[in-house]
PDB file of N, CA and C in Angstrom:
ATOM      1  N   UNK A   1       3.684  16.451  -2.609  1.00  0.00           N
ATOM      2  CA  UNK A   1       3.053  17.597  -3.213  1.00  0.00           C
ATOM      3  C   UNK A   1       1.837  18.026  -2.400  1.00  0.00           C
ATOM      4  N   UNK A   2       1.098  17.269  -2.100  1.00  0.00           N
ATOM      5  CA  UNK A   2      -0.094  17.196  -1.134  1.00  0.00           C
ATOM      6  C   UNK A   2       0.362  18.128  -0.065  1.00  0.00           C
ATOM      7  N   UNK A   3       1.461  17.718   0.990  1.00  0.00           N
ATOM      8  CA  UNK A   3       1.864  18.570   1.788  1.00  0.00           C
ATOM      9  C   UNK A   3       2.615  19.744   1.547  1.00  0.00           C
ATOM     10  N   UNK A   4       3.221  19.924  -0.048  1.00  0.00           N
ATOM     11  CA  UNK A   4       3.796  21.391   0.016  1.00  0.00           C
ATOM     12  C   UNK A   4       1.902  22.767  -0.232  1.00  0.00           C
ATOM     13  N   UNK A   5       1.071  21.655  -0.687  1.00  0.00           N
ATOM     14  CA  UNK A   5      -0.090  22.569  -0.776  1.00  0.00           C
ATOM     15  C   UNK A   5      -0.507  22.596   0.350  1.00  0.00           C
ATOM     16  N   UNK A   6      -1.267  21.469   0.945  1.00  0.00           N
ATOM     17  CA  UNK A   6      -1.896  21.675   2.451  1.00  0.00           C
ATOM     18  C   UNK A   6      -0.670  22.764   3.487  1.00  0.00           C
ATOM     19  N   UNK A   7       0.054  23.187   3.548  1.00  0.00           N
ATOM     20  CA  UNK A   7       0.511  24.060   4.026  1.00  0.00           C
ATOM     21  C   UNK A   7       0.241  25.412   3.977  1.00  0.00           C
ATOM     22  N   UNK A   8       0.745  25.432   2.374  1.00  0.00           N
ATOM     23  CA  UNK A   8       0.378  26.681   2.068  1.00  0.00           C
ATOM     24  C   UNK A   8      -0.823  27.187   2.449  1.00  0.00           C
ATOM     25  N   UNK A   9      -1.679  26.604   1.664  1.00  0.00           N
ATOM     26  CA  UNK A   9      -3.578  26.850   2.116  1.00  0.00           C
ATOM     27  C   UNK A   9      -2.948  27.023   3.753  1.00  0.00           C
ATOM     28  N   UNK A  10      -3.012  26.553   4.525  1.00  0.00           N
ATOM     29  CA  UNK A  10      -2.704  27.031   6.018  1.00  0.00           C
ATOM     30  C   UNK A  10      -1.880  28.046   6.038  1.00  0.00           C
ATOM     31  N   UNK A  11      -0.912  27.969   5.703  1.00  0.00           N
ATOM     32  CA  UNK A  11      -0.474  29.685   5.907  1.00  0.00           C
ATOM     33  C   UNK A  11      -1.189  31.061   5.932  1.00  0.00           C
ATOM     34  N   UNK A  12      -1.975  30.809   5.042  1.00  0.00           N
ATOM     35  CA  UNK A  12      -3.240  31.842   4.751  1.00  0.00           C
ATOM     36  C   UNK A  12      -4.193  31.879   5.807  1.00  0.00           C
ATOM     37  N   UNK A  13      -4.398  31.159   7.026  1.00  0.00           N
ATOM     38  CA  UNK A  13      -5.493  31.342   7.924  1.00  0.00           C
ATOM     39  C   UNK A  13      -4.722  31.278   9.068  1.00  0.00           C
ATOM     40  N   UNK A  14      -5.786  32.069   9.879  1.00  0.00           N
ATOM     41  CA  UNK A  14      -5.107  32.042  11.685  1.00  0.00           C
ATOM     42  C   UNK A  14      -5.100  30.533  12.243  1.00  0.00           C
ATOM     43  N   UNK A  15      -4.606  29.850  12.155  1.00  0.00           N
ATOM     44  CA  UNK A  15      -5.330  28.333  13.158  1.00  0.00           C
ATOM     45  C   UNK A  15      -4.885  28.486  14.329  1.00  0.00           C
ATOM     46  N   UNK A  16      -5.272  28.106  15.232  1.00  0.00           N
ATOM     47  CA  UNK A  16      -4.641  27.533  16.207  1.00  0.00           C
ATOM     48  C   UNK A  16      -3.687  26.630  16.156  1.00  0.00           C
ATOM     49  N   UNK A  17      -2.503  26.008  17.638  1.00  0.00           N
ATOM     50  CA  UNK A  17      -1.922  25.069  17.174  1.00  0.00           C
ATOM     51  C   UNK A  17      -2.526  23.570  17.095  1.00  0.00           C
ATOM     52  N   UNK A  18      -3.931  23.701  18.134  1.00  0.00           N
ATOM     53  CA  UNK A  18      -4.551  22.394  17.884  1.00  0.00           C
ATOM     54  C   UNK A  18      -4.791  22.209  16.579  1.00  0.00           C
ATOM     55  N   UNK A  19      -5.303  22.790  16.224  1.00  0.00           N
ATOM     56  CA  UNK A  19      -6.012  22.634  14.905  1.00  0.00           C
ATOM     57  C   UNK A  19      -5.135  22.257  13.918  1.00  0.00           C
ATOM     58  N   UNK A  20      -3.899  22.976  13.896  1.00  0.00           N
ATOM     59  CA  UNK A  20      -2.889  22.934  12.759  1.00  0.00           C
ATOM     60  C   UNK A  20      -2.327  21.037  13.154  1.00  0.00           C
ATOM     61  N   UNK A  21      -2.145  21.027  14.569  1.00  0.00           N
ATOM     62  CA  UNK A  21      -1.452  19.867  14.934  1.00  0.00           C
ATOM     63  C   UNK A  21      -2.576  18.505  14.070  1.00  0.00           C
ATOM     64  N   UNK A  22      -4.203  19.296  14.683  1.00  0.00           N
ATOM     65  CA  UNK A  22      -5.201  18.141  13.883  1.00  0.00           C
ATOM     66  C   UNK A  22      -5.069  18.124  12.728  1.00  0.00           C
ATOM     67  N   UNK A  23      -4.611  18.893  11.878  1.00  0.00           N
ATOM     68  CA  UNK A  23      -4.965  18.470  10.043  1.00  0.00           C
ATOM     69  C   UNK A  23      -3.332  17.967   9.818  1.00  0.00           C
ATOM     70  N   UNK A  24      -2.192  18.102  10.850  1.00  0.00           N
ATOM     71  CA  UNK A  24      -0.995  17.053  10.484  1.00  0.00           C
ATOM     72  C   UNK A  24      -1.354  15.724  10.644  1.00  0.00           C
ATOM     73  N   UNK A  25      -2.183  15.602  11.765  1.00  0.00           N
ATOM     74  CA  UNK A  25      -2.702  13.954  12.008  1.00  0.00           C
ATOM     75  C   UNK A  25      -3.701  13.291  11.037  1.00  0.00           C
ATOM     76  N   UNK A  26      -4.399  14.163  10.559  1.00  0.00           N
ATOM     77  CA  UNK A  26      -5.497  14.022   9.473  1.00  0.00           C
ATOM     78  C   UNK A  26      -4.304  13.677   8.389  1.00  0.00           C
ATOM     79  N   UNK A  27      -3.589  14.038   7.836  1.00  0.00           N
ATOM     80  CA  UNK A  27      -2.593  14.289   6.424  1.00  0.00           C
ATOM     81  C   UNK A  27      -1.439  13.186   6.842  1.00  0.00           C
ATOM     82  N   UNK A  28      -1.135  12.407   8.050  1.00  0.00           N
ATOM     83  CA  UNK A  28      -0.617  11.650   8.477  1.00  0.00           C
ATOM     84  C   UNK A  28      -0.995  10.336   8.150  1.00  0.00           C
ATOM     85  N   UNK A  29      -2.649  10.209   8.285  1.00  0.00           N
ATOM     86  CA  UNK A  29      -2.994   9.108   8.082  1.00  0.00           C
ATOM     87  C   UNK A  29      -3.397   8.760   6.764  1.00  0.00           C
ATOM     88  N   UNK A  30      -3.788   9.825   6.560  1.00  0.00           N
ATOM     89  CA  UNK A  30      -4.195   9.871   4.527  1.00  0.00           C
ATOM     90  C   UNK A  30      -2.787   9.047   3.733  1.00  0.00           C
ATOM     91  N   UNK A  31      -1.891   9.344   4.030  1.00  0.00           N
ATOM     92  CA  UNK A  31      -0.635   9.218   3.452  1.00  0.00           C
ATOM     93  C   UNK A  31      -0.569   7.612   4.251  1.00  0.00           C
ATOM     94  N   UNK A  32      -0.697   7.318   5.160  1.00  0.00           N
ATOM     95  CA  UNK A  32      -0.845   5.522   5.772  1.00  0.00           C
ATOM     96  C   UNK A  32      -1.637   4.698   5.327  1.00  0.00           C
ATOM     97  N   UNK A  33      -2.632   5.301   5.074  1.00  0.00           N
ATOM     98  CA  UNK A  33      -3.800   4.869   3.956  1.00  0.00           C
ATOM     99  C   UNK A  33      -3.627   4.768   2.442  1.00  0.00           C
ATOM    100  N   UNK A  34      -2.751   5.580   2.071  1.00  0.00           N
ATOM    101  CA  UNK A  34      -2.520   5.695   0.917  1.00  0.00           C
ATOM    102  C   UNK A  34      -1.280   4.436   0.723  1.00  0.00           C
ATOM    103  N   UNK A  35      -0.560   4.316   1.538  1.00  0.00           N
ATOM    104  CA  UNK A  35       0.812   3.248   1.528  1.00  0.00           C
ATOM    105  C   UNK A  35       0.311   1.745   1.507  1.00  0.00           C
ATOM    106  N   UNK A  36      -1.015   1.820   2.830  1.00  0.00           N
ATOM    107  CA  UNK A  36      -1.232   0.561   2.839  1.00  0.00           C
ATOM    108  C   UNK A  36      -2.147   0.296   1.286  1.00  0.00           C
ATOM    109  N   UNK A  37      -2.781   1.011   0.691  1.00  0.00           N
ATOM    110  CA  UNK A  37      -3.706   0.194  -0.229  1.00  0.00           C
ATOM    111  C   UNK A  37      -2.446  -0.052  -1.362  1.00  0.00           C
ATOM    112  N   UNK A  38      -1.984   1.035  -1.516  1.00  0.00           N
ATOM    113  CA  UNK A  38      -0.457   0.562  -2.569  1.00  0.00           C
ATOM    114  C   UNK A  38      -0.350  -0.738  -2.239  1.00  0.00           C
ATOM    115  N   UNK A  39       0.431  -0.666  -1.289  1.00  0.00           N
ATOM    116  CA  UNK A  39       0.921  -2.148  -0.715  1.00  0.00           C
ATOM    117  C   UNK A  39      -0.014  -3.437  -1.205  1.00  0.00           C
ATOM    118  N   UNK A  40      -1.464  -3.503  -0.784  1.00  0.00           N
ATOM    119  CA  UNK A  40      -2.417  -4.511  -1.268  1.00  0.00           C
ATOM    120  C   UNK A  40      -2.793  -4.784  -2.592  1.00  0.00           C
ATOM    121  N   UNK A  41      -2.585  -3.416  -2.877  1.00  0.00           N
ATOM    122  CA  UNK A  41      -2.989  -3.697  -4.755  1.00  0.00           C
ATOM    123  C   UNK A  41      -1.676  -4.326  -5.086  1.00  0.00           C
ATOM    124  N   UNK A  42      -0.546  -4.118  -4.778  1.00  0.00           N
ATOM    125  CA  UNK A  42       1.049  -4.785  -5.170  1.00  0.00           C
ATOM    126  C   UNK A  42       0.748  -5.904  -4.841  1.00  0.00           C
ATOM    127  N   UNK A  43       0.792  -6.344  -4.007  1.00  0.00           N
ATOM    128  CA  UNK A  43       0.202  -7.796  -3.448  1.00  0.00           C
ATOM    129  C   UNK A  43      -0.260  -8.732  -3.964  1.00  0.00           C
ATOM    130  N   UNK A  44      -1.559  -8.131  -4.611  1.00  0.00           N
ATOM    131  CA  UNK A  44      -2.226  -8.685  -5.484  1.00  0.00           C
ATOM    132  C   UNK A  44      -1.736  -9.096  -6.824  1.00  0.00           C
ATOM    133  N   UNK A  45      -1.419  -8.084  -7.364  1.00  0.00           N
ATOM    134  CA  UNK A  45      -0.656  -7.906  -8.570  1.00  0.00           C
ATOM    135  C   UNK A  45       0.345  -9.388  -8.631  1.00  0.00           C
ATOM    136  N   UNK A  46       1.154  -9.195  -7.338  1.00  0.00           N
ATOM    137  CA  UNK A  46       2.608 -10.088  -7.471  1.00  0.00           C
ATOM    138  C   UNK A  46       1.717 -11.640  -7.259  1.00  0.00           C
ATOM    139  N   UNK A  47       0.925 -11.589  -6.905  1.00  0.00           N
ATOM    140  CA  UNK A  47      -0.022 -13.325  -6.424  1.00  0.00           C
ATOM    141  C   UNK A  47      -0.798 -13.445  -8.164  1.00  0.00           C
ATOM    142  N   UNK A  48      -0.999 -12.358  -9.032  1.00  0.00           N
ATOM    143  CA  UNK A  48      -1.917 -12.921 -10.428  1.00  0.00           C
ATOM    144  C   UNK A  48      -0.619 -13.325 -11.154  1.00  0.00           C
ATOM    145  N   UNK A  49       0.693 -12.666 -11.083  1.00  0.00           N
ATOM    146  CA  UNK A  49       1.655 -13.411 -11.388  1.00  0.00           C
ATOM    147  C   UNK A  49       2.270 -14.471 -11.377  1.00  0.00           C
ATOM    148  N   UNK A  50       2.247 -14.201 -10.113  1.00  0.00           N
ATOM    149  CA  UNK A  50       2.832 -15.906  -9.472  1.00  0.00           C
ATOM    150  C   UNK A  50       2.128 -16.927 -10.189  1.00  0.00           C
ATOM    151  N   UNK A  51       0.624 -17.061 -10.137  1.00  0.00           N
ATOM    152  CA  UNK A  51      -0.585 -17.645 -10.346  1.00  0.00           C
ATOM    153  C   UNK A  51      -0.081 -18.383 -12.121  1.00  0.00           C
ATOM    154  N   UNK A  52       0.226 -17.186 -12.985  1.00  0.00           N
ATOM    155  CA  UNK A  52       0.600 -17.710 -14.481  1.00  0.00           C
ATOM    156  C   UNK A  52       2.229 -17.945 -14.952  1.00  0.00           C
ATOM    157  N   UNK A  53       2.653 -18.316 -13.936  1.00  0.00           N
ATOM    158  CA  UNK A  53       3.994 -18.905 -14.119  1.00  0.00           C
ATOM    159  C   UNK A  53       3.553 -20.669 -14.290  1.00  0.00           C
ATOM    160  N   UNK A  54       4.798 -20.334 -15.379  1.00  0.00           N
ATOM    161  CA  UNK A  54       5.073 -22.202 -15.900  1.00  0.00           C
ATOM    162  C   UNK A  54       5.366 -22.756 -14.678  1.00  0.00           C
ATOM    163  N   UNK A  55       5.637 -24.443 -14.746  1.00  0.00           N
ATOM    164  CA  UNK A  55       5.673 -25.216 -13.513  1.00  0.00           C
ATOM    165  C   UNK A  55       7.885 -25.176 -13.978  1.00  0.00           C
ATOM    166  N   UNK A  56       7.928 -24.890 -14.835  1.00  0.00           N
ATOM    167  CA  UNK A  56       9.328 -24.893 -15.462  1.00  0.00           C
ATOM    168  C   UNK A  56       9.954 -23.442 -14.394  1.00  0.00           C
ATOM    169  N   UNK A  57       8.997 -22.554 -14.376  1.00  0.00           N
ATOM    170  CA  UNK A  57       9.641 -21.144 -14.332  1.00  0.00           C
ATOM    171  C   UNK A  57       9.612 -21.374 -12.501  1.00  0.00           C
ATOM    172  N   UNK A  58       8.688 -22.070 -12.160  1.00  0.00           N
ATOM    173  CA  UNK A  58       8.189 -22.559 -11.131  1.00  0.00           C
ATOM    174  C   UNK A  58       9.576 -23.619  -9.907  1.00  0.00           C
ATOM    175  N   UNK A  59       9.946 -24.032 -10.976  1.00  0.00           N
ATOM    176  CA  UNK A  59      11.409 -24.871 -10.477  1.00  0.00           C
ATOM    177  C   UNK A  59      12.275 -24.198 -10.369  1.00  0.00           C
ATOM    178  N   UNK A  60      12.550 -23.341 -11.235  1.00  0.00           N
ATOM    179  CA  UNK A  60      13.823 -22.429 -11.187  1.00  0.00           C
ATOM    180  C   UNK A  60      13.815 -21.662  -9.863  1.00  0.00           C
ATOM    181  N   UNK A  61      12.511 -21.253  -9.226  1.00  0.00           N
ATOM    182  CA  UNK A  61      12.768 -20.062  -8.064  1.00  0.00           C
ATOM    183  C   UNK A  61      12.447 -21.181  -7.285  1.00  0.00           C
ATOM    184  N   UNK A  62      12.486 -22.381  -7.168  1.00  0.00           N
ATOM    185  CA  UNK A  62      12.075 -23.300  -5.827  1.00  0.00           C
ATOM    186  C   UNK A  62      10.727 -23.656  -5.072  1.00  0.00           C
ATOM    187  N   UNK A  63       9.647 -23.109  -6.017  1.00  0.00           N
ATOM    188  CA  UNK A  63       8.580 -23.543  -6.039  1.00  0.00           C
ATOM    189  C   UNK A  63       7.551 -24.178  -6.741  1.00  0.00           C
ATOM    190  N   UNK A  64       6.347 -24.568  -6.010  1.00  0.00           N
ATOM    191  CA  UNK A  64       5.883 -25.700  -6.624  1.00  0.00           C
ATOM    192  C   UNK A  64       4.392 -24.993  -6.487  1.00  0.00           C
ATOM    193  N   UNK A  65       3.440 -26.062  -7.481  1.00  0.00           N
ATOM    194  CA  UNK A  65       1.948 -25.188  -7.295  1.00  0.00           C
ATOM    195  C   UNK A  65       1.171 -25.402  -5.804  1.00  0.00           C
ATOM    196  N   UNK A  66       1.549 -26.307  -5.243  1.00  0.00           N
ATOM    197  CA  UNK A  66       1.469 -26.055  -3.596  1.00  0.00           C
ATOM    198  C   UNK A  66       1.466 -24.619  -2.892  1.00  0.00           C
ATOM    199  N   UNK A  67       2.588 -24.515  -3.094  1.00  0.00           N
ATOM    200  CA  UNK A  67       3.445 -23.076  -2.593  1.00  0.00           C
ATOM    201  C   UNK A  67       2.218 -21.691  -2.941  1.00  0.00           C
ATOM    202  N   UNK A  68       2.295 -22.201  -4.516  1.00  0.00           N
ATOM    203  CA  UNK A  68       1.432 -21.272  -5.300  1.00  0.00           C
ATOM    204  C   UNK A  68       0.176 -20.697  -4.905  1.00  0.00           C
ATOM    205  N   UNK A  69      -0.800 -22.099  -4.716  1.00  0.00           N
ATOM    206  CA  UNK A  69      -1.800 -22.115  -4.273  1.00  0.00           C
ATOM    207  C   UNK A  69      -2.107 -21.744  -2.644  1.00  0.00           C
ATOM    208  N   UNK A  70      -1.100 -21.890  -2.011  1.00  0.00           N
ATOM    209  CA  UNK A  70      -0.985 -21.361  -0.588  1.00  0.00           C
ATOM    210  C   UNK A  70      -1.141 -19.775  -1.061  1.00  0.00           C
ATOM    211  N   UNK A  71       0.017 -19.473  -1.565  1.00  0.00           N
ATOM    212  CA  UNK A  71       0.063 -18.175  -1.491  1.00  0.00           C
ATOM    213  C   UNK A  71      -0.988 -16.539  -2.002  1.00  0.00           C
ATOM    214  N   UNK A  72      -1.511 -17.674  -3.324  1.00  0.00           N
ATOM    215  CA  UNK A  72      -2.665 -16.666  -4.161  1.00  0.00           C
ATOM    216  C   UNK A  72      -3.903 -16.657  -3.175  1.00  0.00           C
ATOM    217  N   UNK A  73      -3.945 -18.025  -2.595  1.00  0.00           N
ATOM    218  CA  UNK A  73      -5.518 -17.725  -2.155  1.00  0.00           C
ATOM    219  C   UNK A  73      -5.521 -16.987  -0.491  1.00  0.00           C
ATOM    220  N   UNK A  74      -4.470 -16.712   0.030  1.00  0.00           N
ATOM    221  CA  UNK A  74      -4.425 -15.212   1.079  1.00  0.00           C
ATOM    222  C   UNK A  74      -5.380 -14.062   0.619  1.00  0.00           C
ATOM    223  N   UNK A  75      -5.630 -13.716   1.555  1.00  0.00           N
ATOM    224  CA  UNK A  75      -6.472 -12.364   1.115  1.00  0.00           C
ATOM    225  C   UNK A  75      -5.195 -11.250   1.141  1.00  0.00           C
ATOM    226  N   UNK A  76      -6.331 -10.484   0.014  1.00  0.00           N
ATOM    227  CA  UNK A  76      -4.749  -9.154  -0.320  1.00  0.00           C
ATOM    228  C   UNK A  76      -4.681  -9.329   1.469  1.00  0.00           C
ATOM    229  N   UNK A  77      -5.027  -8.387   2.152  1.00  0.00           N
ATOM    230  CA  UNK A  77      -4.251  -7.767   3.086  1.00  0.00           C
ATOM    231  C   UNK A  77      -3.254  -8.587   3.942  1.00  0.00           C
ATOM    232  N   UNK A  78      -3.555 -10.017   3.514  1.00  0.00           N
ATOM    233  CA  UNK A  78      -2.698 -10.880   4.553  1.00  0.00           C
ATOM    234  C   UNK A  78      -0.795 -10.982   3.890  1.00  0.00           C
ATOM    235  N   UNK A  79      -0.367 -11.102   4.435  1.00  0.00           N
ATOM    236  CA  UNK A  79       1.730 -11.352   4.318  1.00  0.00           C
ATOM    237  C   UNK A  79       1.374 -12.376   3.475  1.00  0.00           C
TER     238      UNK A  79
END
């Protein structure tokens, strides 16, 4: 939606093509920025989960609070 507006609004002015090419690169990265923090807040999310699973629920998928504890204490941005 972002980009069916940021267009429009450009349609309405003379730009150049630098310019037009600069606010695709600008609107390029907004949207990479926008994917990666998704991504970290998910991240997070899926590690406070992990975190309150039974040691029962814990066996069933093949892990142990080892595993667990490896995995929650990553920082969001890390795999």
């Amino acid at each position: 939606m972002t980009t069916l507006r940021l267009h429009h609004i450009l349609d309405n002015f003379d730009i150049s093509g630098a310019m037009y090419s600069l606010v695709l690169k600008i609107e390029s990265t907004a949207k990479a920025v926008d994917a990666t923090i998704a991504t970290w807040i998910t991240r997070t999310e899926d590690r406070r989960q992990l975190a309150r699973l039974s040691d029962h629920m814990l066996n069933d998928i093949g892990l142990n609070r080892i595993d667990i504890a490896n995995e929650i204490n990553k920082p969001f941005w890390q795999r």
